[in-house]
C-alpha atoms as a PDB file:
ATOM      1  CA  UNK A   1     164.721 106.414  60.135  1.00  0.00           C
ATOM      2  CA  UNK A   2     165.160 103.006  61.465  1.00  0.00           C
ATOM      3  CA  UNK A   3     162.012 101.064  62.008  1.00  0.00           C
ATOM      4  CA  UNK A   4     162.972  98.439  64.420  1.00  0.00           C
ATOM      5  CA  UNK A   5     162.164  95.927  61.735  1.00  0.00           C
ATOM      6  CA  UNK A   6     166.003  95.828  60.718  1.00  0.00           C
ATOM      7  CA  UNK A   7     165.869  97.817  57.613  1.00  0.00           C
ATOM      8  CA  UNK A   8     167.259 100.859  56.189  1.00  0.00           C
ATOM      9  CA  UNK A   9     164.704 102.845  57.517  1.00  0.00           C
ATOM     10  CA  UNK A  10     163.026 104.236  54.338  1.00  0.00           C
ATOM     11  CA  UNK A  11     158.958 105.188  54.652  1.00  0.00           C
ATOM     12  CA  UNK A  12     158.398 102.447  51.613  1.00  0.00           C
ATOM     13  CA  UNK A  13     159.501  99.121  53.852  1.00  0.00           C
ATOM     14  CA  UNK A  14     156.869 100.122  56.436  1.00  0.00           C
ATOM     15  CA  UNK A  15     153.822 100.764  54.133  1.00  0.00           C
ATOM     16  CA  UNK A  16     154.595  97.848  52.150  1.00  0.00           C
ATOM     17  CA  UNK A  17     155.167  95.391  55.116  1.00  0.00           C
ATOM     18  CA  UNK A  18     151.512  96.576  56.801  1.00  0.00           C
ATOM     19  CA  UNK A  19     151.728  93.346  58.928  1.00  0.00           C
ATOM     20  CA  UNK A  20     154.184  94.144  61.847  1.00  0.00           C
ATOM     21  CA  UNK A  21     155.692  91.349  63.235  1.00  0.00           C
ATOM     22  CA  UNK A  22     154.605  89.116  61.002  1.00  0.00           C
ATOM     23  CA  UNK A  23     156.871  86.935  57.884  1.00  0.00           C
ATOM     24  CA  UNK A  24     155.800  88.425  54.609  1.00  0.00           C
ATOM     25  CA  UNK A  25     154.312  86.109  52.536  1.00  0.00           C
ATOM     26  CA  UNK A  26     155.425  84.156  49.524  1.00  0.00           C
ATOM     27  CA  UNK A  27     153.032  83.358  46.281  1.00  0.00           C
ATOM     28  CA  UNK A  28     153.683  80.371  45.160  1.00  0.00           C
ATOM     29  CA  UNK A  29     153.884  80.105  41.161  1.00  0.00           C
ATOM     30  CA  UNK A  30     151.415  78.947  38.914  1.00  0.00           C
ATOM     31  CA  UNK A  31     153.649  75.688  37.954  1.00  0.00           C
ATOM     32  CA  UNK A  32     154.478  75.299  41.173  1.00  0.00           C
ATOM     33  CA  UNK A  33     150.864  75.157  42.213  1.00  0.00           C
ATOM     34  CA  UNK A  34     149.876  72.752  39.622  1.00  0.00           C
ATOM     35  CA  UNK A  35     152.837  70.548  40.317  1.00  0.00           C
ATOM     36  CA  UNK A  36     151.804  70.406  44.406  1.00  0.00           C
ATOM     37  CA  UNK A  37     148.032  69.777  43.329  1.00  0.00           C
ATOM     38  CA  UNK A  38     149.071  67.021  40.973  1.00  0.00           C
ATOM     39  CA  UNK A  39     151.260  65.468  43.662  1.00  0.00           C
ATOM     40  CA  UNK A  40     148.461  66.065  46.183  1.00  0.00           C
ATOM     41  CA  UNK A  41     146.098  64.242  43.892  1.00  0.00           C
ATOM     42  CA  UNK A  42     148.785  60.872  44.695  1.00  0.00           C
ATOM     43  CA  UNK A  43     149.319  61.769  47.422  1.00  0.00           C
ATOM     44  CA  UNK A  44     147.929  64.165  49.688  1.00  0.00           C
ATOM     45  CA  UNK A  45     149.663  63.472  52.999  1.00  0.00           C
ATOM     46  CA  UNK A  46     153.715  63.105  51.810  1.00  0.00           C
ATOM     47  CA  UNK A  47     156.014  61.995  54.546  1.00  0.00           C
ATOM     48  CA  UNK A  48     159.224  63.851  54.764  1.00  0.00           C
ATOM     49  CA  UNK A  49     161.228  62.048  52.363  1.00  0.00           C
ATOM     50  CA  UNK A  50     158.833  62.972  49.838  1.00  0.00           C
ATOM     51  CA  UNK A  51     158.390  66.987  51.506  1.00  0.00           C
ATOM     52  CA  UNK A  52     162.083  67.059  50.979  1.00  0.00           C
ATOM     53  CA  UNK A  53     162.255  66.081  47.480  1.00  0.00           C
ATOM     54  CA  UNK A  54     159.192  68.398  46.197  1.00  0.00           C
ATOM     55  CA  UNK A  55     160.997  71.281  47.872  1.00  0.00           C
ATOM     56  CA  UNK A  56     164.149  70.645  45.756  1.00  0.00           C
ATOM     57  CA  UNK A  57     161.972  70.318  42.438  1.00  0.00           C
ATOM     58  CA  UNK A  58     159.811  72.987  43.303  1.00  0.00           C
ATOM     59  CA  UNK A  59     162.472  75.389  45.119  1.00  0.00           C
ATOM     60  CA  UNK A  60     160.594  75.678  48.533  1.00  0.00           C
ATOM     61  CA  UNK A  61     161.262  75.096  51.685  1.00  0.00           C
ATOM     62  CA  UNK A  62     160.191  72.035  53.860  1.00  0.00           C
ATOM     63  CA  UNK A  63     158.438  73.559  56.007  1.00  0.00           C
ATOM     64  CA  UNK A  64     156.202  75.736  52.838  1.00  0.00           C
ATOM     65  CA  UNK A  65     155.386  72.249  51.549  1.00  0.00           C
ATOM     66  CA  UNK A  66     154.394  70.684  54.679  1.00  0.00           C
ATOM     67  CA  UNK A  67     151.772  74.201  55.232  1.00  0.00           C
ATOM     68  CA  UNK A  68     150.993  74.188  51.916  1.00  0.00           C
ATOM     69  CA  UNK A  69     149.076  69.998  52.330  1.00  0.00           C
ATOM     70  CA  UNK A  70     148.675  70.766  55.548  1.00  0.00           C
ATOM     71  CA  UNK A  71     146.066  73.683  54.181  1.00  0.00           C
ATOM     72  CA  UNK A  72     145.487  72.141  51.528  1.00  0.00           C
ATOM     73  CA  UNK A  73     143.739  69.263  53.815  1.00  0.00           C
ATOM     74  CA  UNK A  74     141.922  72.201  55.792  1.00  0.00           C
ATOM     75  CA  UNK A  75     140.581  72.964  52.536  1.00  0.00           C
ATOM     76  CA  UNK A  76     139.159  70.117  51.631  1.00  0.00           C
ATOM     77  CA  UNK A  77     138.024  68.651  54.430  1.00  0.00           C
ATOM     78  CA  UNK A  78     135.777  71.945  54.627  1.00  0.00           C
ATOM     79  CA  UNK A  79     134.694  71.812  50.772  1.00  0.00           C
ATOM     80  CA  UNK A  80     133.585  68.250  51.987  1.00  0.00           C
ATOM     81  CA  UNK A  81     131.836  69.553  55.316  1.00  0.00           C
ATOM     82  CA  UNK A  82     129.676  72.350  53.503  1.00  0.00           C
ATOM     83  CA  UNK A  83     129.045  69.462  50.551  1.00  0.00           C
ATOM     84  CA  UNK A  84     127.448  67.342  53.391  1.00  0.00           C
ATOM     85  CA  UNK A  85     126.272  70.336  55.377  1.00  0.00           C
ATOM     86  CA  UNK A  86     123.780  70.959  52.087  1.00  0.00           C
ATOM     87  CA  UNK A  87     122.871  67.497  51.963  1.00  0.00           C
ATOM     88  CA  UNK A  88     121.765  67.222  55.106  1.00  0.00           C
ATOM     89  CA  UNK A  89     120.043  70.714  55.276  1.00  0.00           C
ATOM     90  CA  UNK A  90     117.962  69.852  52.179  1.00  0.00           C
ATOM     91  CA  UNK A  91     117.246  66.254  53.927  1.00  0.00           C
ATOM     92  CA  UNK A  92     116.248  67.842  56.745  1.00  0.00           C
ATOM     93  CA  UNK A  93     114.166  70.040  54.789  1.00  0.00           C
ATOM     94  CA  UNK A  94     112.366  67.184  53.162  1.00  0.00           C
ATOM     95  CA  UNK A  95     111.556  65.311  55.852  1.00  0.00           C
ATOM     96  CA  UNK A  96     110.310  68.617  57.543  1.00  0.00           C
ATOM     97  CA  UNK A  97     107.981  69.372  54.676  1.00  0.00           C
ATOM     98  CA  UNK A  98     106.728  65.469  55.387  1.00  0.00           C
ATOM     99  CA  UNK A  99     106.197  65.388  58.834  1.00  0.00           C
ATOM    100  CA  UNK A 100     103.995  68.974  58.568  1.00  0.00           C
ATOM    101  CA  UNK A 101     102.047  66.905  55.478  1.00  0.00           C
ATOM    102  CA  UNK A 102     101.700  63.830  57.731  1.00  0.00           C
ATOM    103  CA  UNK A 103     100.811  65.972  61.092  1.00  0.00           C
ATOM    104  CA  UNK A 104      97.736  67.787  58.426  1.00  0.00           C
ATOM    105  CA  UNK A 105      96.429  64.629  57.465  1.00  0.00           C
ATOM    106  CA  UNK A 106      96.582  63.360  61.213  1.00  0.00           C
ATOM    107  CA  UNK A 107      94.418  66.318  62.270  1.00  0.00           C
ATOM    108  CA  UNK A 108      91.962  66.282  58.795  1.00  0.00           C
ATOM    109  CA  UNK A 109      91.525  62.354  59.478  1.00  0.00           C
ATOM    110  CA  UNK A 110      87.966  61.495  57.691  1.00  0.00           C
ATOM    111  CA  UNK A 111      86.895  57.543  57.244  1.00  0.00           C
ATOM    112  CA  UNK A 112      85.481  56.160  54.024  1.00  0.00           C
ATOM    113  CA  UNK A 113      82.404  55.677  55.840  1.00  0.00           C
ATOM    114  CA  UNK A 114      82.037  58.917  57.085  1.00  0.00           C
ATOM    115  CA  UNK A 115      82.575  60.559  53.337  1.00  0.00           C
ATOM    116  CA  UNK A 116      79.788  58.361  52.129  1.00  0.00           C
ATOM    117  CA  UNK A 117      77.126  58.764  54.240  1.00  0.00           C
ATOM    118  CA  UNK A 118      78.016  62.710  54.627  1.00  0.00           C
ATOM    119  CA  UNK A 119      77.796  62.576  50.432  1.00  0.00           C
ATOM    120  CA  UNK A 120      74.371  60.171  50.341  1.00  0.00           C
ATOM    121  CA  UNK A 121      72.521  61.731  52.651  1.00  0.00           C
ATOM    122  CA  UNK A 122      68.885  59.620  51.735  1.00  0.00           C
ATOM    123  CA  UNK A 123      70.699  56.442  52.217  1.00  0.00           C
ATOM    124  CA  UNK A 124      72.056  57.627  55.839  1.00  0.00           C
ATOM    125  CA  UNK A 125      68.219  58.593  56.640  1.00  0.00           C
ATOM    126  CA  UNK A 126      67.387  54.820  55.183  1.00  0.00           C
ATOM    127  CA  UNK A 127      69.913  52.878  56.969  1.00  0.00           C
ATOM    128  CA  UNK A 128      68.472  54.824  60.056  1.00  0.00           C
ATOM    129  CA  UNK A 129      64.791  54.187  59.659  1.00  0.00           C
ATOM    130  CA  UNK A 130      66.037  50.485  58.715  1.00  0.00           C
ATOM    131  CA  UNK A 131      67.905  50.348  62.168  1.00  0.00           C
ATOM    132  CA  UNK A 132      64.897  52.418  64.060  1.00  0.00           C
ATOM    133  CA  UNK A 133      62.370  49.434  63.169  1.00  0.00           C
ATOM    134  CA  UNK A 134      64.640  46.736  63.386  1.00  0.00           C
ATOM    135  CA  UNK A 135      65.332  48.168  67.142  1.00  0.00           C
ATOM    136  CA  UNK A 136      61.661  48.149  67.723  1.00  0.00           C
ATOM    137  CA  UNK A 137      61.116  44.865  66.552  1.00  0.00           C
ATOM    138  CA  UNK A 138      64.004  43.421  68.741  1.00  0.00           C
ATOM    139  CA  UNK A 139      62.605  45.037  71.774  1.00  0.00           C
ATOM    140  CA  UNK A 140      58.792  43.743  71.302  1.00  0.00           C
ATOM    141  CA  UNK A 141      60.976  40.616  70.871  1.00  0.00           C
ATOM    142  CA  UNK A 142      62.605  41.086  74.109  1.00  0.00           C
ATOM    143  CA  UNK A 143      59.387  41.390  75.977  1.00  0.00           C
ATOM    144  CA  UNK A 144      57.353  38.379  74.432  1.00  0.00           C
ATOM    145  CA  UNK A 145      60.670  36.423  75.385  1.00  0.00           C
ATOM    146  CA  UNK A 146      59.097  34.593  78.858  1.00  0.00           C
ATOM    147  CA  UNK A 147      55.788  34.025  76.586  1.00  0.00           C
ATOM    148  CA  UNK A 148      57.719  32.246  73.729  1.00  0.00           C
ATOM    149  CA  UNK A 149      58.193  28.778  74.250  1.00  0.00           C
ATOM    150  CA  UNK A 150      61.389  26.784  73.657  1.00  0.00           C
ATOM    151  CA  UNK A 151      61.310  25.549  70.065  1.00  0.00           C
ATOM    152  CA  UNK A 152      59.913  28.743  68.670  1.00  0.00           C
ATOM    153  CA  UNK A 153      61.603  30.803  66.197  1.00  0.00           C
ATOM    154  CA  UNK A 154      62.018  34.759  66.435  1.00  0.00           C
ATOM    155  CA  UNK A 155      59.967  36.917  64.687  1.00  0.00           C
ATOM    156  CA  UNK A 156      62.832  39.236  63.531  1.00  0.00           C
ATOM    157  CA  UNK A 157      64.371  36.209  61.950  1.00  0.00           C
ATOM    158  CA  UNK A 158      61.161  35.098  60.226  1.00  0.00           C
ATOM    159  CA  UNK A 159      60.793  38.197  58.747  1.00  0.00           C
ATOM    160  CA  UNK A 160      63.978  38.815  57.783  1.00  0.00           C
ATOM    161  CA  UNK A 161      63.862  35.377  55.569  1.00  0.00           C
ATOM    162  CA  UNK A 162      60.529  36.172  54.189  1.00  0.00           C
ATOM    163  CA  UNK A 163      62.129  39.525  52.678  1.00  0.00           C
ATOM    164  CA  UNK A 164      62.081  43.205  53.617  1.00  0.00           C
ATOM    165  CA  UNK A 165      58.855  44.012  52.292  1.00  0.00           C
ATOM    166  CA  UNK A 166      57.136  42.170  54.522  1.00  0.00           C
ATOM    167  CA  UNK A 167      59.372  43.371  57.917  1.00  0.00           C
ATOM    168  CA  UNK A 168      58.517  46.783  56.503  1.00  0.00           C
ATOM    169  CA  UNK A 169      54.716  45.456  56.916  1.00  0.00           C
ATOM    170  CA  UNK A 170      54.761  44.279  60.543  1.00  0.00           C
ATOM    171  CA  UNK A 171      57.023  46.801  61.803  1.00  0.00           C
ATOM    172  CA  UNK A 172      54.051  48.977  60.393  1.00  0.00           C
ATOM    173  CA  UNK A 173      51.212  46.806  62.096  1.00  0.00           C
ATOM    174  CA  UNK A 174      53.443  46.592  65.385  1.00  0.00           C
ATOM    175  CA  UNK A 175      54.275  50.455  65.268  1.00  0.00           C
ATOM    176  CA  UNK A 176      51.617  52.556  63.316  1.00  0.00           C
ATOM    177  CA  UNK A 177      53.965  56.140  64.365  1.00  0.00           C
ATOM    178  CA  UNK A 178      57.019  55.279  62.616  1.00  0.00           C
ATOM    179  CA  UNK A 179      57.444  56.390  59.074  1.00  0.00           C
ATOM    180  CA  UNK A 180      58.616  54.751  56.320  1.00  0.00           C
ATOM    181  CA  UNK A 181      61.384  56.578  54.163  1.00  0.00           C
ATOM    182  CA  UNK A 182      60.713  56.821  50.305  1.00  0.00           C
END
């Protein structure tokens, strides 16, 4: 039975040789392996001079050296690629994990301020009667203004030098429905 592949035509050839039209392959041996990865470790693109001399140590062919760096480069170059692939994806990862904690502390933004008087909430309620009756005394202020004369000094800053005890006093005289805060 002749198989078109040149042989003598026995059933064995053609199951054995499943890749039609193809060379078969040739396994390189274990020394000469470790001899090519040694000499690849020197040097791992030889020029021809050097192709031509491995294949007489190592019993090749040229051309199987030349394949054999030439994958041997493919190889590495793609060990490298998924090296740096990972290094990048966890990076990436990182720095994806930050921005999300950066963007949640954008949108849960709280001052110091804020905190404190939410926390003390007397001393908001006193630094809000304080600013309710220094308000009022400004504006009686503002209308005695045309009365005042030149040289004479503002009541709100009289008081305020005299203490808060007694601007607590005549905001009380001036404004008997405001409350004081205890």
């Amino acid at each position: 039975m002749n198989s078109g592949y040149g042989g003598s035509g026995s059933g064995n050839e053609e199951t054995s040789n499943s890749r039609r039209g193809r060379k078969p392959t040739h396994q390189h041996s274990i020394q000469q392996i470790q001899q090519l990865e040694a000499f690849f470790k020197e040097c791992p693109k030889p020029d021809e001079n050097q192709r031509v001399q491995l294949s007489r140590e190592l019993a090749l062919q040229p051309n199987q050296i030349k394949s054999w760096f030439q994958n041997k480069r493919t190889q590495m170059k793609a060990r490298r690629e998924r090296a740096d692939n990972g290094t990048l994806r966890s990076e990436n990862e990182r720095m994806r994990c930050e921005n999300l904690a950066m963007k949640e502390a954008l949108s849960n933004i709280i001052c110091a301020t804020c905190v404190a008087s939410h926390l003390d909430v007397e001393a908001r309620q006193r630094n809000l009667l304080k600013l309710r009756m220094e308000n009022a005394l400004l504006k009686e202020e503002v209308k005695a203004c045309p009365k005042k004369s030149v040289g004479e000094e503002s009541v709100y800053l009289t008081q305020e030098r005299e203490g808060p005890g007694e601007m607590k006093a005549h905001a009380r005289e001036r404004n008997p429905g405001v409350r004081e805060a205890h």
